[in-house]
N, C-alpha and C. Protein backbone atom coordinates (compact mmCIF):
# COMPACT_ATOMS: atom_id res chain seq x y z
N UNK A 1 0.84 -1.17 0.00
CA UNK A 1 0.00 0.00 0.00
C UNK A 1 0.89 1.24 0.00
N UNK A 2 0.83 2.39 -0.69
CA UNK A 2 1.33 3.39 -1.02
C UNK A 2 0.24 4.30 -0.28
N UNK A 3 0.83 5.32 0.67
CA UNK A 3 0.04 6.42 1.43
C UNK A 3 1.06 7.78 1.42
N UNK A 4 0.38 8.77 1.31
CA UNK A 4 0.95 9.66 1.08
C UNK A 4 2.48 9.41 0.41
N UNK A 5 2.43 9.00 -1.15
CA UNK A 5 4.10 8.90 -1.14
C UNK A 5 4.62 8.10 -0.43
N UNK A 6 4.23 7.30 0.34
CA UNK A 6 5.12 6.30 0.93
C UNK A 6 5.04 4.71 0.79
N UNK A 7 5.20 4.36 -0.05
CA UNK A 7 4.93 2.76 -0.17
C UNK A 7 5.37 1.72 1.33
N UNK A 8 4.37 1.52 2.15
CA UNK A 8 4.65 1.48 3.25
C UNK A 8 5.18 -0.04 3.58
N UNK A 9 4.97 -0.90 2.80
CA UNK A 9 5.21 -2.59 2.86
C UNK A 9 6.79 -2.18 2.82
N UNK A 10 6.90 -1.67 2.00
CA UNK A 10 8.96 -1.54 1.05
C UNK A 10 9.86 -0.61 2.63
N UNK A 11 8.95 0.51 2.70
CA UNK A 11 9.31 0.73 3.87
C UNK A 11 9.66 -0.15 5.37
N UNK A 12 8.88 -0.70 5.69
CA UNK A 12 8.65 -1.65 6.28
C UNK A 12 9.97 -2.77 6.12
N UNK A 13 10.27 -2.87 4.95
CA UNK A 13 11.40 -3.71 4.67
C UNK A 13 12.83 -3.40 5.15
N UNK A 14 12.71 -1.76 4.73
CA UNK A 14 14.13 -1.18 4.52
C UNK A 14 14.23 -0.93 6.08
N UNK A 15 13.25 -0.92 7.11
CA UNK A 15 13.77 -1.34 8.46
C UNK A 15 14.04 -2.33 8.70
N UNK A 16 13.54 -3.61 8.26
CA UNK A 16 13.93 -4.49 9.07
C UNK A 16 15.41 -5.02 8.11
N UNK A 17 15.70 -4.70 6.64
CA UNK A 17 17.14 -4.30 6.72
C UNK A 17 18.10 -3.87 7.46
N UNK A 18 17.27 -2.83 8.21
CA UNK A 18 18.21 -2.06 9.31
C UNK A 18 18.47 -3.01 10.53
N UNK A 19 17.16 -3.53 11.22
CA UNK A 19 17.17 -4.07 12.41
C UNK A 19 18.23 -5.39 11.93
N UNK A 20 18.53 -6.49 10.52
CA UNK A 20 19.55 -7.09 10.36
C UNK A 20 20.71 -6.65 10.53
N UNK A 21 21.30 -5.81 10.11
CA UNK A 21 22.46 -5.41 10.13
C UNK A 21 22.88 -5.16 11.38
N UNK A 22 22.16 -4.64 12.06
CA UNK A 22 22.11 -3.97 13.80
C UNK A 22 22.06 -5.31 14.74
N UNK A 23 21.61 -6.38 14.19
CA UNK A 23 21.79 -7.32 15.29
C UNK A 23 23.00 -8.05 14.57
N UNK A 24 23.53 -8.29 13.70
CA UNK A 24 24.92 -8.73 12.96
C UNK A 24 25.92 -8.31 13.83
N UNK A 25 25.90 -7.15 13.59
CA UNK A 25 26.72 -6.16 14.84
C UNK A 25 26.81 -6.59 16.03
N UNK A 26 25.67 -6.41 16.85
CA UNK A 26 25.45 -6.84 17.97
C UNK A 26 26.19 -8.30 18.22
N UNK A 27 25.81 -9.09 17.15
CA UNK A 27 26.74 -10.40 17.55
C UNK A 27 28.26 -10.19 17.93
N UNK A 28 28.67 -9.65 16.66
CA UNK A 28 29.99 -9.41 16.52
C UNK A 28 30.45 -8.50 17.72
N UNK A 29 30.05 -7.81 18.10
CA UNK A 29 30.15 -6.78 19.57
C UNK A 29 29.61 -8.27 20.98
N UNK A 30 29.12 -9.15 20.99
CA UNK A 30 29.20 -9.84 22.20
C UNK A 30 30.49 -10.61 22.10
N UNK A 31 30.60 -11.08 20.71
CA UNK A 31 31.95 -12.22 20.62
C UNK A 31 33.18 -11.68 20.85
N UNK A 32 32.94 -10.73 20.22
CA UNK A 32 34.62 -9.80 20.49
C UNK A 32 34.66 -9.49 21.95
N UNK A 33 33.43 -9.08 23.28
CA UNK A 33 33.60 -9.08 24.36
C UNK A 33 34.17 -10.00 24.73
N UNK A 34 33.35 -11.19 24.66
CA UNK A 34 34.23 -12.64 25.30
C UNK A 34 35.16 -12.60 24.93
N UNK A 35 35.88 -12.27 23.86
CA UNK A 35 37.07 -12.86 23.61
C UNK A 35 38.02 -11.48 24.48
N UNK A 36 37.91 -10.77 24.12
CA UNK A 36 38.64 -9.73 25.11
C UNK A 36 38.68 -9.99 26.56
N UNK A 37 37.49 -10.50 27.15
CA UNK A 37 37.32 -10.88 28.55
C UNK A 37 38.51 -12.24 28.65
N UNK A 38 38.03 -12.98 28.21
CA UNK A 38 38.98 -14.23 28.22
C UNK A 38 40.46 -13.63 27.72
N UNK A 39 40.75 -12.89 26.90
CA UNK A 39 42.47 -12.21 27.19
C UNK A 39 42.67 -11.29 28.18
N UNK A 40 42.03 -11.45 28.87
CA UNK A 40 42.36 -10.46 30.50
C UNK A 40 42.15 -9.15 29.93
N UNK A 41 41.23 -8.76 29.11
CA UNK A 41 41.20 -7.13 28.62
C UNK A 41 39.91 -7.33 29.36
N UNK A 42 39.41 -6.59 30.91
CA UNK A 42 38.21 -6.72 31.15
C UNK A 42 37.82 -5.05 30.97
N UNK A 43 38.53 -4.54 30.68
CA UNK A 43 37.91 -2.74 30.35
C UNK A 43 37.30 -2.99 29.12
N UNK A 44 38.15 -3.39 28.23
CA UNK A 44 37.48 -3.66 26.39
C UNK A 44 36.34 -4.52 26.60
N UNK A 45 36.37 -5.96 27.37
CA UNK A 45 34.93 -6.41 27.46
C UNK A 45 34.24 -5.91 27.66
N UNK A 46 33.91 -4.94 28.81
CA UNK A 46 32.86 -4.09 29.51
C UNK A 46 32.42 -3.16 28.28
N UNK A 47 33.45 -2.65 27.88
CA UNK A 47 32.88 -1.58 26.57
C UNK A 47 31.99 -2.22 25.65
N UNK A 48 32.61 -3.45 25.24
CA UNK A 48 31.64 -3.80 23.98
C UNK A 48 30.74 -4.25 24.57
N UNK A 49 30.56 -5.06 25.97
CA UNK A 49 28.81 -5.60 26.41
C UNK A 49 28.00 -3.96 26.44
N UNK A 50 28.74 -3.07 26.64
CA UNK A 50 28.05 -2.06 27.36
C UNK A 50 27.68 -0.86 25.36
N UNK A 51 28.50 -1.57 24.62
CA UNK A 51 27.75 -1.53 22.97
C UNK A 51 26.80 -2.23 22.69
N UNK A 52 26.93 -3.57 23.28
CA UNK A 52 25.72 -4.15 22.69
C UNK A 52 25.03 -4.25 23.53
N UNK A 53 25.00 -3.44 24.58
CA UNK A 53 23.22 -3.37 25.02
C UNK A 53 22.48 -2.27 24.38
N UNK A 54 23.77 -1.09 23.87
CA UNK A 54 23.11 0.07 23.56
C UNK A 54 22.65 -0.44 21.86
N UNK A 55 22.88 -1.49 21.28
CA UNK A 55 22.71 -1.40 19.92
C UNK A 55 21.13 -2.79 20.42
N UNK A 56 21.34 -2.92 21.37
CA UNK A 56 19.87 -3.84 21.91
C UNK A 56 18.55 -2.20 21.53
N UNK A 57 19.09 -1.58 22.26
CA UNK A 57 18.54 -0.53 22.18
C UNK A 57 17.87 -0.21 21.02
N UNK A 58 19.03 0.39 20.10
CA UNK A 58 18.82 0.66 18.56
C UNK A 58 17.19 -0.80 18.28
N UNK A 59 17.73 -1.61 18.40
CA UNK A 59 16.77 -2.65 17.54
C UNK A 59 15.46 -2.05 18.08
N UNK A 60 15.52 -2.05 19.31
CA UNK A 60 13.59 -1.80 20.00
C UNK A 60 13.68 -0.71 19.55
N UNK A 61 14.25 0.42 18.99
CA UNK A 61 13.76 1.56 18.64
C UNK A 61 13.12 1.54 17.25
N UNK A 62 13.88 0.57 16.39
CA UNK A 62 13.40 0.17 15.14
C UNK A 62 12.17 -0.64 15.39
N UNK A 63 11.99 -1.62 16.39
CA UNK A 63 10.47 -2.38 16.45
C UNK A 63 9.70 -1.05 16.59
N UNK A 64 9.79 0.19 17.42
CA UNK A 64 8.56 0.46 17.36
C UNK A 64 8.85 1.96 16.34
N UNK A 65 9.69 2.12 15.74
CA UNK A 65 9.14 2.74 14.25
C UNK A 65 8.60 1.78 13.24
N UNK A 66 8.44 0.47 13.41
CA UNK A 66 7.83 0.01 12.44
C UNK A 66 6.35 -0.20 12.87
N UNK A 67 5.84 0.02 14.25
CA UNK A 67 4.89 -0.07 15.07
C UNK A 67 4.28 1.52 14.11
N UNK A 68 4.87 2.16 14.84
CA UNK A 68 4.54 4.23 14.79
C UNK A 68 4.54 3.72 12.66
N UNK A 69 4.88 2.95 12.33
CA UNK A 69 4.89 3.02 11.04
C UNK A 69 3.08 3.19 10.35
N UNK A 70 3.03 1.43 10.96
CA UNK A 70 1.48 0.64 10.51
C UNK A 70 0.33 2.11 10.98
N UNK A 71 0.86 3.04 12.03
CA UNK A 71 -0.74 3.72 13.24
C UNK A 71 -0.68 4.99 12.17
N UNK A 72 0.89 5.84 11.74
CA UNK A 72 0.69 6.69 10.89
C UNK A 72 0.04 6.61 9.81
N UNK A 73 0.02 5.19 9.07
CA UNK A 73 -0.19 4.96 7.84
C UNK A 73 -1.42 4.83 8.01
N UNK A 74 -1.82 4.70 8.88
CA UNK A 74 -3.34 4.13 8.80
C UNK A 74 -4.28 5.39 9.36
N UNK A 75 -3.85 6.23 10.10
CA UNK A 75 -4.14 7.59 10.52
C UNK A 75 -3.90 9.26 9.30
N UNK A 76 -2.95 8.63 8.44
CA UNK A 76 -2.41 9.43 7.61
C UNK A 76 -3.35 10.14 6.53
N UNK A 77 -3.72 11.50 6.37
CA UNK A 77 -4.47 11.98 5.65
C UNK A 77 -4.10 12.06 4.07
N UNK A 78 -4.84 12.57 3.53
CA UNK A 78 -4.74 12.26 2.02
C UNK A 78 -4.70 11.02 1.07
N UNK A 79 -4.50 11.03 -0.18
CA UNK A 79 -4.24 9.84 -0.77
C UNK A 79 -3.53 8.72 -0.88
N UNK A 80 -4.87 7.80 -0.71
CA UNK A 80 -4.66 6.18 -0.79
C UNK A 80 -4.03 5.91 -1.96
N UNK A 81 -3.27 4.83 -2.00
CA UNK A 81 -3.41 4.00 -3.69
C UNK A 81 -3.05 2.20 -3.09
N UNK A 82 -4.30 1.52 -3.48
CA UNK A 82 -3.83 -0.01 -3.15
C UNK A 82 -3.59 -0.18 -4.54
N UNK A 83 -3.11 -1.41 -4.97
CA UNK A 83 -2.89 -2.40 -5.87
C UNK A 83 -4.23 -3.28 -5.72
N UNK A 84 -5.18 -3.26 -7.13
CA UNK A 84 -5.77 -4.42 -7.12
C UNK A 84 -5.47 -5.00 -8.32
């Protein structure tokens, strides 16, 4: 569905593009902790757990723009266009 200019399904996509990449990361930011922890770097561990909670973050911020996505679109004035 396309609303105001916004094809909102595609939209919809190109976040949860985002939310992939952001938890990719996130992996790569827990593994590299452990492994820093386990070489006695416990300052560098702490940093990266203390990245990937903040990129935990990032993701729920993306769940609920895709939330605030579906309520705008559906609240959103002006022209519709479905596909039939």
């Amino acid at each position: 569905m396309c609303t105001n200019g916004i094809n909102t399904a595609q939209f919809e996509q190109m976040i949860d593009q985002i939310d992939d990449h952001v938890k990719l990361e996130r992996r790569w930011a827990h593994n590299l902790g452990h492994q820093a922890e386990d070489a006695g770097y416990a300052t560098v561990g702490a940093k990266l757990h203390e990245a990937m909670a903040q990129l935990d973050a990032v993701r729920a911020l993306l769940d609920d723009a895709k939330e605030a996505l579906e309520d705008d679109a559906r609240d959103a004035s002006g022209v519709t266009v479905e596909l039939v």
